[in-house]
Protein backbone atom coordinates (compact mmCIF):
# COMPACT_ATOMS: atom_id res chain seq x y z
CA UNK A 1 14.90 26.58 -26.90
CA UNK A 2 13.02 29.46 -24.74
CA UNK A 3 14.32 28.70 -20.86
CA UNK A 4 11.44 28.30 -18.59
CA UNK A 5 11.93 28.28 -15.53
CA UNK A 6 9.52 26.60 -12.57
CA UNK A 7 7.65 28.87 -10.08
CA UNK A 8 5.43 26.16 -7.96
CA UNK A 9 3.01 27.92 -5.66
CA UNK A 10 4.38 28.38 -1.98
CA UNK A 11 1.41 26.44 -0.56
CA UNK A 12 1.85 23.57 -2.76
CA UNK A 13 5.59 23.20 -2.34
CA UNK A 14 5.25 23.01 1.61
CA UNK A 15 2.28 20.33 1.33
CA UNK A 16 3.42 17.48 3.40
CA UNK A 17 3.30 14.16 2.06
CA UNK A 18 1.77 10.86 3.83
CA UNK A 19 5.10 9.52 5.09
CA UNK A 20 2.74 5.82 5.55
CA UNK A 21 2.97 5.57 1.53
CA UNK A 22 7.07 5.59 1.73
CA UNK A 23 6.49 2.53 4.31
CA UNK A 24 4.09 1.38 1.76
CA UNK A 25 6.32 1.53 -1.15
CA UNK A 26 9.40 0.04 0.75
CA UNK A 27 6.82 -2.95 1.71
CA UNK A 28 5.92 -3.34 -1.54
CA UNK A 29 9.31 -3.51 -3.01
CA UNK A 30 10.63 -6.00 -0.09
CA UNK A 31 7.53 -7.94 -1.39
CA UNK A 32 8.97 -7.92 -4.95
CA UNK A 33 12.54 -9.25 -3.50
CA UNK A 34 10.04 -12.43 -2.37
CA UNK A 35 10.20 -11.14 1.24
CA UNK A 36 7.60 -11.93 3.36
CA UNK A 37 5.33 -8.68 4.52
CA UNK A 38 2.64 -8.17 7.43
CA UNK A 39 0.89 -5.01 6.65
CA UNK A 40 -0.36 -2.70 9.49
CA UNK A 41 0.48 0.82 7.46
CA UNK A 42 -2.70 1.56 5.35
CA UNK A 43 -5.80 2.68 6.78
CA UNK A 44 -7.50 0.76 4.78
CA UNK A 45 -9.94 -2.50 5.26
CA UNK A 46 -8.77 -5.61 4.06
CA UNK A 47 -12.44 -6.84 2.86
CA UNK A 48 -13.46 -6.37 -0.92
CA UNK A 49 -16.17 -3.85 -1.51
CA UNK A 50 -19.73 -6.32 -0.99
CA UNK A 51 -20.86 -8.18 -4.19
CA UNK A 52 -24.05 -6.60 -3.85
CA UNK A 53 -22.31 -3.21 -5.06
CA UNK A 54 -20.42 -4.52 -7.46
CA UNK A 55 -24.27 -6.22 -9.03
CA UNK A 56 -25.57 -2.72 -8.50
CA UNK A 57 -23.17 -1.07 -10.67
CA UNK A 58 -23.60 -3.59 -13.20
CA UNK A 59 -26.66 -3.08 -13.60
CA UNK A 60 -26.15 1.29 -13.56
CA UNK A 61 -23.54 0.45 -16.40
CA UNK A 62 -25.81 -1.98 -18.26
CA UNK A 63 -29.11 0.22 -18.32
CA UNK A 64 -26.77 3.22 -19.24
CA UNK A 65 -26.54 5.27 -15.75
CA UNK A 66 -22.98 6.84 -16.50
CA UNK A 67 -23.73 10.27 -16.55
CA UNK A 68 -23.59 13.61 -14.06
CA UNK A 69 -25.70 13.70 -11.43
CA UNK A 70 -26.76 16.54 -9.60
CA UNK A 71 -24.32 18.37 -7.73
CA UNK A 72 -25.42 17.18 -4.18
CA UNK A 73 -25.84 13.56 -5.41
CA UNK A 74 -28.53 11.24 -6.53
CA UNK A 75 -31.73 12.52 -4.88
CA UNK A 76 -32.79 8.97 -4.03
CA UNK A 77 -29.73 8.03 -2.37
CA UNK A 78 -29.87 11.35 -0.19
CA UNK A 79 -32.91 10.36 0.77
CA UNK A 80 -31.62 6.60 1.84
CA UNK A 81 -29.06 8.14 4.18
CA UNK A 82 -31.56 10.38 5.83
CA UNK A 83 -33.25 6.93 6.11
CA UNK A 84 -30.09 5.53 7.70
CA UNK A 85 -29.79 7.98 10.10
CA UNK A 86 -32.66 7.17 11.41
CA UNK A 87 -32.73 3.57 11.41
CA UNK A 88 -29.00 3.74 12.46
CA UNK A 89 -28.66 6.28 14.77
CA UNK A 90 -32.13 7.46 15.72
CA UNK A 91 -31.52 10.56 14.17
CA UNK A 92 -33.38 12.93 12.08
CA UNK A 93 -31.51 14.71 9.36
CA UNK A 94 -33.38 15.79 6.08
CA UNK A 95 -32.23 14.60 2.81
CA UNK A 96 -32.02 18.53 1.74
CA UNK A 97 -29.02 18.56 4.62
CA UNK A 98 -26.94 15.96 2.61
CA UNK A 99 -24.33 16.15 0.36
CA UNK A 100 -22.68 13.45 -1.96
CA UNK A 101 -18.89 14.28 -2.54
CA UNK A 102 -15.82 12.42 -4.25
CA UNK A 103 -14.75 10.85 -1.30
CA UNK A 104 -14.53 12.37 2.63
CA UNK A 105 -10.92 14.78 1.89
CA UNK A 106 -13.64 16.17 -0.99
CA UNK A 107 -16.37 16.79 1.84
CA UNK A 108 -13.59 17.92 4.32
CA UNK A 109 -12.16 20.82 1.68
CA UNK A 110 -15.41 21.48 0.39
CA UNK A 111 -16.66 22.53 4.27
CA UNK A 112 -13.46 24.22 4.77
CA UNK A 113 -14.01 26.04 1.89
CA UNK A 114 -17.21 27.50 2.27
CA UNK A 115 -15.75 28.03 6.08
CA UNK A 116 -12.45 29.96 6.13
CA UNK A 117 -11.33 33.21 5.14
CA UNK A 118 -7.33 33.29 4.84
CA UNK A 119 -5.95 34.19 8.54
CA UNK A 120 -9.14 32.58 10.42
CA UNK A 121 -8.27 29.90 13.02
CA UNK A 122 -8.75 26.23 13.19
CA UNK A 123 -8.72 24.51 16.33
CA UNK A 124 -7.68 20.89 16.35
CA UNK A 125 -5.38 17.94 18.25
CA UNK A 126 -2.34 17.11 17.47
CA UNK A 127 -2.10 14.31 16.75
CA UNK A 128 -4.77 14.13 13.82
CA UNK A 129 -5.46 13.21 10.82
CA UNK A 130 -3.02 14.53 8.13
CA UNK A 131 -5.35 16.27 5.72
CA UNK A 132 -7.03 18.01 8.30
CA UNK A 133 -3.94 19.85 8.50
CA UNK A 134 -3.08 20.43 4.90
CA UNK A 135 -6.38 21.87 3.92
CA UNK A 136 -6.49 24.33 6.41
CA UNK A 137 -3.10 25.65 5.34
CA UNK A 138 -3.82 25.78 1.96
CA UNK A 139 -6.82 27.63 2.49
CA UNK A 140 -4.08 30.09 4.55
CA UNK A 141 -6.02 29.97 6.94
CA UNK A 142 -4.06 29.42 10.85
CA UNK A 143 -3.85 26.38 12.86
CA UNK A 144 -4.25 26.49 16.54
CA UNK A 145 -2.61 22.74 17.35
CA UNK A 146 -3.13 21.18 21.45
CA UNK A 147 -0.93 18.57 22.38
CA UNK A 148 -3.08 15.77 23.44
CA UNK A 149 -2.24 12.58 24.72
CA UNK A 150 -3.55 8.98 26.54
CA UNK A 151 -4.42 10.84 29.76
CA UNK A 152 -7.59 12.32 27.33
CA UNK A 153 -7.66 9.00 25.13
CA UNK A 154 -5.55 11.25 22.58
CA UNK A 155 -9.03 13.61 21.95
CA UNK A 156 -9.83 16.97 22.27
CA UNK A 157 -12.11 17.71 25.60
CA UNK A 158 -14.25 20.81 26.48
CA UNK A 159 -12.23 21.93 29.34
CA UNK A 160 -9.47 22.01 26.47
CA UNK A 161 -11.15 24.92 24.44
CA UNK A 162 -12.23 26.30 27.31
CA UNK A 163 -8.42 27.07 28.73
CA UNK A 164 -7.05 27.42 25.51
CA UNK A 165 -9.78 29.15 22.98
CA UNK A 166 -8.38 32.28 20.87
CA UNK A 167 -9.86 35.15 18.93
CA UNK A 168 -10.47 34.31 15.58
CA UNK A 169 -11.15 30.57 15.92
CA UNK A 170 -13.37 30.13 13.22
CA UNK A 171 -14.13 26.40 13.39
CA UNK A 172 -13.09 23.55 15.81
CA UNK A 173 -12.13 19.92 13.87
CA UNK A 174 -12.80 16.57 16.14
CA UNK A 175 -12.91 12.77 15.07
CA UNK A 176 -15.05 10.06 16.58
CA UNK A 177 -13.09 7.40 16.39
CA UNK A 178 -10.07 9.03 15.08
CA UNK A 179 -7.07 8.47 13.14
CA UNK A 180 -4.64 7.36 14.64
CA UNK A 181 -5.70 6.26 18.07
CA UNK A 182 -9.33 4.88 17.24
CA UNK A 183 -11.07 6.72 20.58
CA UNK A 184 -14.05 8.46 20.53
CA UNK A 185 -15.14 11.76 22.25
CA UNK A 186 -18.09 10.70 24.63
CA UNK A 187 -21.51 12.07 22.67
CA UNK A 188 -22.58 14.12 26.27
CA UNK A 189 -19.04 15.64 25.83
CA UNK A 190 -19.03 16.65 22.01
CA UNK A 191 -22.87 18.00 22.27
CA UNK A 192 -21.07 20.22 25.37
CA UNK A 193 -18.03 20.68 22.91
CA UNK A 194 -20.36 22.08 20.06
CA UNK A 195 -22.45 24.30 22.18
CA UNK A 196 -19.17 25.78 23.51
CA UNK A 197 -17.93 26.66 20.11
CA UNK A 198 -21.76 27.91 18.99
CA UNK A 199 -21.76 30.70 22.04
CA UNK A 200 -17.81 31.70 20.19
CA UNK A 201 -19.57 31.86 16.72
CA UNK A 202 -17.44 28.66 15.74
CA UNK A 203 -18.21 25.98 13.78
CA UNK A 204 -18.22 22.41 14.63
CA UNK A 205 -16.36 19.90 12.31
CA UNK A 206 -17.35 15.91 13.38
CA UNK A 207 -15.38 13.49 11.41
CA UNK A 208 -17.70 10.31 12.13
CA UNK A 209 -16.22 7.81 9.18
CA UNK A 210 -15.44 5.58 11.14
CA UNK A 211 -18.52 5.48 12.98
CA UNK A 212 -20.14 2.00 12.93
CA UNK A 213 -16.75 0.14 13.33
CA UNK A 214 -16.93 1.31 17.35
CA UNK A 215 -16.44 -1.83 19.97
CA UNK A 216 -18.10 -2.78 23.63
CA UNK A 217 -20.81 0.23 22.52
CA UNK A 218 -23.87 1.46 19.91
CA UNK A 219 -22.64 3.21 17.47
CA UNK A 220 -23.37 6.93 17.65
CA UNK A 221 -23.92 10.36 15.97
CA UNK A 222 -23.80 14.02 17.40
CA UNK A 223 -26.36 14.21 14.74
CA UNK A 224 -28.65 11.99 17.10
CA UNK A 225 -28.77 15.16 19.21
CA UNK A 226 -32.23 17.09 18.46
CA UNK A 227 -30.55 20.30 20.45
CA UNK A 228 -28.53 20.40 18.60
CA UNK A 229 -26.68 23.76 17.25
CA UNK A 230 -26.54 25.16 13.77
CA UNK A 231 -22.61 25.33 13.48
CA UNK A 232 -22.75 21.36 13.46
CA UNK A 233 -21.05 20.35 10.52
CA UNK A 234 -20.70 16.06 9.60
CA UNK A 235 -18.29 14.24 7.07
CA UNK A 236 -18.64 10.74 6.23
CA UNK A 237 -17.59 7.95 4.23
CA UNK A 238 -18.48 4.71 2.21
CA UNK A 239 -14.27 3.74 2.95
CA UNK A 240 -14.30 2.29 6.30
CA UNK A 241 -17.56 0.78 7.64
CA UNK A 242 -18.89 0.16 4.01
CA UNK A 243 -15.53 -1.09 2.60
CA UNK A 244 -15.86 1.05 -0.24
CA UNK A 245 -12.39 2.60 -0.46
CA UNK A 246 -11.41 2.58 -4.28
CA UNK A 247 -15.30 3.78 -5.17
CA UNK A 248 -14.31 7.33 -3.98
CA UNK A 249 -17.57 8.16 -2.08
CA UNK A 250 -18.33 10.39 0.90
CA UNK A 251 -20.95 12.81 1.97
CA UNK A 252 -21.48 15.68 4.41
CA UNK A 253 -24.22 16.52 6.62
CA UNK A 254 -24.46 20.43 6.79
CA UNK A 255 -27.07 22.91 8.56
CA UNK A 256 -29.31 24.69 5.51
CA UNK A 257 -27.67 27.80 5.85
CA UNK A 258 -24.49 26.05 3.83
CA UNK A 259 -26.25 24.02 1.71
CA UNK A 260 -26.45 27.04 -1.08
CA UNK A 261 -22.54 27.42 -1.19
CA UNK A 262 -21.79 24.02 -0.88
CA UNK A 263 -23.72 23.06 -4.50
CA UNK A 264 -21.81 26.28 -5.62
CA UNK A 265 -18.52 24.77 -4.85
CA UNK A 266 -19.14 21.83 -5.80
CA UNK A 267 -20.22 22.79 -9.26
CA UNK A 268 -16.70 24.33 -9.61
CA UNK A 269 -14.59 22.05 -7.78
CA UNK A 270 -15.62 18.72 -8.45
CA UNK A 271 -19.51 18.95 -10.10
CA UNK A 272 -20.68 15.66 -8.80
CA UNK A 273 -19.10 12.47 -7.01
CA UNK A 274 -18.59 9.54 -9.52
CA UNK A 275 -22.39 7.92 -10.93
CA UNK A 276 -21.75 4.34 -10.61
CA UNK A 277 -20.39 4.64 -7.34
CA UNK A 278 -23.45 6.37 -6.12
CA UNK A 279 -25.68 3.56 -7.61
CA UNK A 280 -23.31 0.93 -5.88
CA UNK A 281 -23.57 2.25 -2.28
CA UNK A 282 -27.77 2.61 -2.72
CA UNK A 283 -27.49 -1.27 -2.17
CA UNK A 284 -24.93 -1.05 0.85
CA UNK A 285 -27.40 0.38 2.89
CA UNK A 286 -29.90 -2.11 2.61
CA UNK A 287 -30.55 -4.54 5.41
CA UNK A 288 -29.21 -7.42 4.20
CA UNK A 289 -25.71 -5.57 3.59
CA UNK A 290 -25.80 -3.90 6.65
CA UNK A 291 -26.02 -7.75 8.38
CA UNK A 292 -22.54 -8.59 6.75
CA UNK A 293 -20.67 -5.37 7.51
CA UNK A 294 -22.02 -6.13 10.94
CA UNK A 295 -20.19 -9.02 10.29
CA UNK A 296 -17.23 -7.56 9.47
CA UNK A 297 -17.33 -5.28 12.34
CA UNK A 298 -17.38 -8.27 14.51
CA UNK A 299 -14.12 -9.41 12.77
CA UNK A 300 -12.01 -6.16 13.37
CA UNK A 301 -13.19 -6.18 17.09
CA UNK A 302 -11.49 -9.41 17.17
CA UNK A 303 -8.75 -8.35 15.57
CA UNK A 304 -8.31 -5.67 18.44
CA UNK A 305 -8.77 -7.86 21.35
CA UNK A 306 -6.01 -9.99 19.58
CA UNK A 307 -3.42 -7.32 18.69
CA UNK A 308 -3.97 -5.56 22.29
CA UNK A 309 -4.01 -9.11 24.30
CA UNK A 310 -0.56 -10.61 22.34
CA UNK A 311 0.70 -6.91 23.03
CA UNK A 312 0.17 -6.93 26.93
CA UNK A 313 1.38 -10.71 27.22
CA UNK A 314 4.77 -9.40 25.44
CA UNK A 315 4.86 -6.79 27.56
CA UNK A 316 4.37 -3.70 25.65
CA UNK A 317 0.55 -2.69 25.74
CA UNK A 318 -0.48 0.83 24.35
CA UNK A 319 -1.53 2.97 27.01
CA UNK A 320 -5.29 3.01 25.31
CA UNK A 321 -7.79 0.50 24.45
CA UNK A 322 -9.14 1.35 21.34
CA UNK A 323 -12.80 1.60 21.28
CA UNK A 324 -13.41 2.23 17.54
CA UNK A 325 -11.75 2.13 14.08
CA UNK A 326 -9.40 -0.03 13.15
CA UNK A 327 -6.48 1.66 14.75
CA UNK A 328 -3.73 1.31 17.57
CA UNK A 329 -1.79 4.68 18.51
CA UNK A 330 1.48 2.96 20.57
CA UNK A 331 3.64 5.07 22.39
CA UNK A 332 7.60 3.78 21.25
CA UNK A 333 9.35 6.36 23.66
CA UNK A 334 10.73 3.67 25.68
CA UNK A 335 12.75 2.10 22.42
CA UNK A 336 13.25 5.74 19.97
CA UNK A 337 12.87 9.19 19.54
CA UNK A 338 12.61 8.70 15.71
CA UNK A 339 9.75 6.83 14.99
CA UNK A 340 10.32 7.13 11.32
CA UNK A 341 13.35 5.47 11.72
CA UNK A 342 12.20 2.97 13.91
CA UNK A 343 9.40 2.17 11.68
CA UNK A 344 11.80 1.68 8.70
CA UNK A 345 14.01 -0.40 10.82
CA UNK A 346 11.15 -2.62 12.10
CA UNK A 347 10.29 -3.29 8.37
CA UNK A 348 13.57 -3.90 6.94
CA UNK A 349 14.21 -6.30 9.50
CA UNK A 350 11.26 -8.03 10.64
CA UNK A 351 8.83 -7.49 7.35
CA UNK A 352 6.43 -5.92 9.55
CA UNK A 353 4.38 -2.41 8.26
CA UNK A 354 3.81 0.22 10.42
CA UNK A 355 2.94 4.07 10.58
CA UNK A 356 5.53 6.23 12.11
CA UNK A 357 3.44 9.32 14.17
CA UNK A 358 5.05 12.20 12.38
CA UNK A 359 2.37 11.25 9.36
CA UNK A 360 -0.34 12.85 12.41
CA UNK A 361 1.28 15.96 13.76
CA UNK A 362 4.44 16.89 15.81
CA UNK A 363 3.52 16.43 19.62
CA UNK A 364 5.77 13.46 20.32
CA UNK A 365 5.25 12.18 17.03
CA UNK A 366 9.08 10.98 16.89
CA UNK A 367 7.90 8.75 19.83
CA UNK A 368 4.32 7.15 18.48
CA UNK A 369 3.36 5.08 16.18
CA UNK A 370 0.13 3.60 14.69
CA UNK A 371 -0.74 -0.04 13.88
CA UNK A 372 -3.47 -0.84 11.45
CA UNK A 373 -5.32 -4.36 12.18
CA UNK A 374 -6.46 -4.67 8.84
CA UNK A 375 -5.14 -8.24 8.53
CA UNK A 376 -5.95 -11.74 10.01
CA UNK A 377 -5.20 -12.55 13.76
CA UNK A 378 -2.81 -14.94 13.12
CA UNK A 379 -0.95 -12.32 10.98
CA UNK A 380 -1.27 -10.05 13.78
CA UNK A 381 -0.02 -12.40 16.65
CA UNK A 382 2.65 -13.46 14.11
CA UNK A 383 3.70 -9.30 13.67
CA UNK A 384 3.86 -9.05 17.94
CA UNK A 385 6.25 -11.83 18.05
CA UNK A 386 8.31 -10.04 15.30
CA UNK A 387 8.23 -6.64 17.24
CA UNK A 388 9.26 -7.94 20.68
CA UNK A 389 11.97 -9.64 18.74
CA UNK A 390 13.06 -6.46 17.29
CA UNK A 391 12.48 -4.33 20.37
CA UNK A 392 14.69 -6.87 22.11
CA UNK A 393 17.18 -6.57 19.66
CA UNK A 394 17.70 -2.71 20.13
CA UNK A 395 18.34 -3.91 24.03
CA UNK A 396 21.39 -5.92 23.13
């Protein structure tokens, strides 16, 4: 037999994994033992996908729809979310600006893509969302990380790239609400936030998925804005607010200047998001669906006032009300400085499923971690009595 031996590329060996799916996987195997499991880990809504998608791509299947569409997505559902924007959000973006993609990672390393040269910065918080991250290093290009924490609602602020901007930042990355602390950047701040970055010739990267699950306020889009500058760059989802997860469905809003090499990469990297997915979420933006994920959105707003209320009776409130999402970011320093132990801990013994902060960067990430309400209030309530059990346990 000829020896071979393995040479994996550099970049791909240093890709971190989600460190939420080894909490996932040790859930799911204390499930298979018959244990009893609360799950706050996945960032993921508990709802099915409406039945009024699942009809719709029936139908696609029935009359034959299964083929490619065109690189930048069905033309008709294009022109629905440039419909929804300005139903929505009062905002005017042309269909020609929009971009179907497999998903919001696909949308996210298609922009970066187009965007990044190897060496060129990107500027981002820390924490954030993991593939933010990943993409940017395997694009080699360099990331310029600021420590953020609850005195800014764990976001980015102008006077932040102000003191710290660099040469060579080639695009700034923001999330409204974000992963993992479910805040959102104020929209007279990140209009002030992407002007700053046009006058450095850097682009602006808004990660608005989970816009439309936002609490105590309209829902909002820097797109809204008719000033506006060209380096504004949006990705979005049918995951969160639609409940579309397992579809694999995203788009991007991008200025026309981009719109050229984004259909170019697309062609080569993907060549179009999946057909009966597109069909499905043509029907989740009509009225009528809108009216029950506005019922839905309802639901996970109670589910925070739950989680944070049975967290400040038992004495151990995050610093931050969350105003969007479906995320609390909880600061643990009081009981660990090794939140993945902790988290592992808190499952083994209690059943309840958690995200250690290491899975969102490495500024006091050993001493965060992020609950998911993505399950019933009395499941919640029930998982605060089990953590102030546990935390009192550590006491002892």
């Amino acid at each position: 037999m000829t020896d071979f031996t393995p040479n994996i590329a550099d970049h791909a060996q240093t890709l971190q994994p989600f460190r939420v799916m080894k909490i996932l996987g040790e859930a799911k195997a204390l499930e298979r033992q018959g244990k009893d499991i609360i799950h706050m880990e996945i960032g993921e809504p508990d709802f099915e996908s409406l039945e009024c998608v699942h009809d719709a791509v029936k139908a696609a299947l029935d009359q034959g729809k299964t083929h490619y569409t065109a690189t930048l997505g069905l033309p008709e559902l294009r022109q629905k979310l440039g419909e929804f924007y300005a139903d929505f959000y009062r905002a005017n973006v042309k269909s020609d600006n929009i971009m179907l993609t497999p998903g919001a990672s696909s949308a996210l390393q298609l922009a970066l893509t187009a965007l990044l040269n190897p060496g060129d910065k990107v500027l981002m918080s820390d924490p954030t969302y993991p593939c933010n991250r990943q993409f940017v290093q395997l694009l080699h290009g360099e990331l310029v990380l600021l420590p953020v924490d609850a005195s800014s609602d764990y976001q980015l602020t102008l006077a932040h790239l102000e003191e710290y901007w660099q040469e060579d930042i080639k695009a700034v990355m923001v999330a409204s609400p974000s992963n993992p602390s479910g805040t959102v950047i104020e929209q007279d701040e990140l209009i002030k936030m992407a002007q700053f970055a046009a006058t450095k010739n850097a682009y602006f990267l808004v990660d608005e998925i989970y816009q439309g699950l936002v609490y105590d306020r309209p829902a909002e889009s820097i797109l809204s804005h008719a000033q506006r500058p060209d380096n504004v760059i949006v990705i979005n989802s049918f995951s969160k607010f639609f409940n579309m997860t397992g579809w694999r469905l995203g788009w991007m809003v991008a200025p026309s200047h981009l719109m050229p090499v984004l259909e170019r990469l697309g062609q080569n990297l993907f060549l179009c998001a999946p057909t009966p997915s597109q069909h499905g979420a043509l029907h989740v933006l009509e009225p009528d669906a809108l009216m029950q994920l506005e019922a839905r959105r309802k639901t996970f707003e109670r589910r925070r006032n739950t989680l944070f209320k049975a967290m400040q009776e038992a004495g151990i409130a995050p610093k931050v009300l969350p105003q969007g999402a479906f995320y609390l970011y909880w600061d643990v320093s009081d009981y660990t400085d090794n939140a993945e132990q902790f988290c592992s801990r808190l499952l083994a013994e209690t059943g309840v499923a958690i995200t250690p902060g290491t899975d969102f960067g490495t500024h006091k990430a050993q001493q965060h971690v992020r609950l998911a309400y993505t399950t019933s209030e009395k499941q919640l309530q029930k998982a605060v009595v089990k953590i102030r059990a546990f935390l009192d346990s550590l006491t002892l």
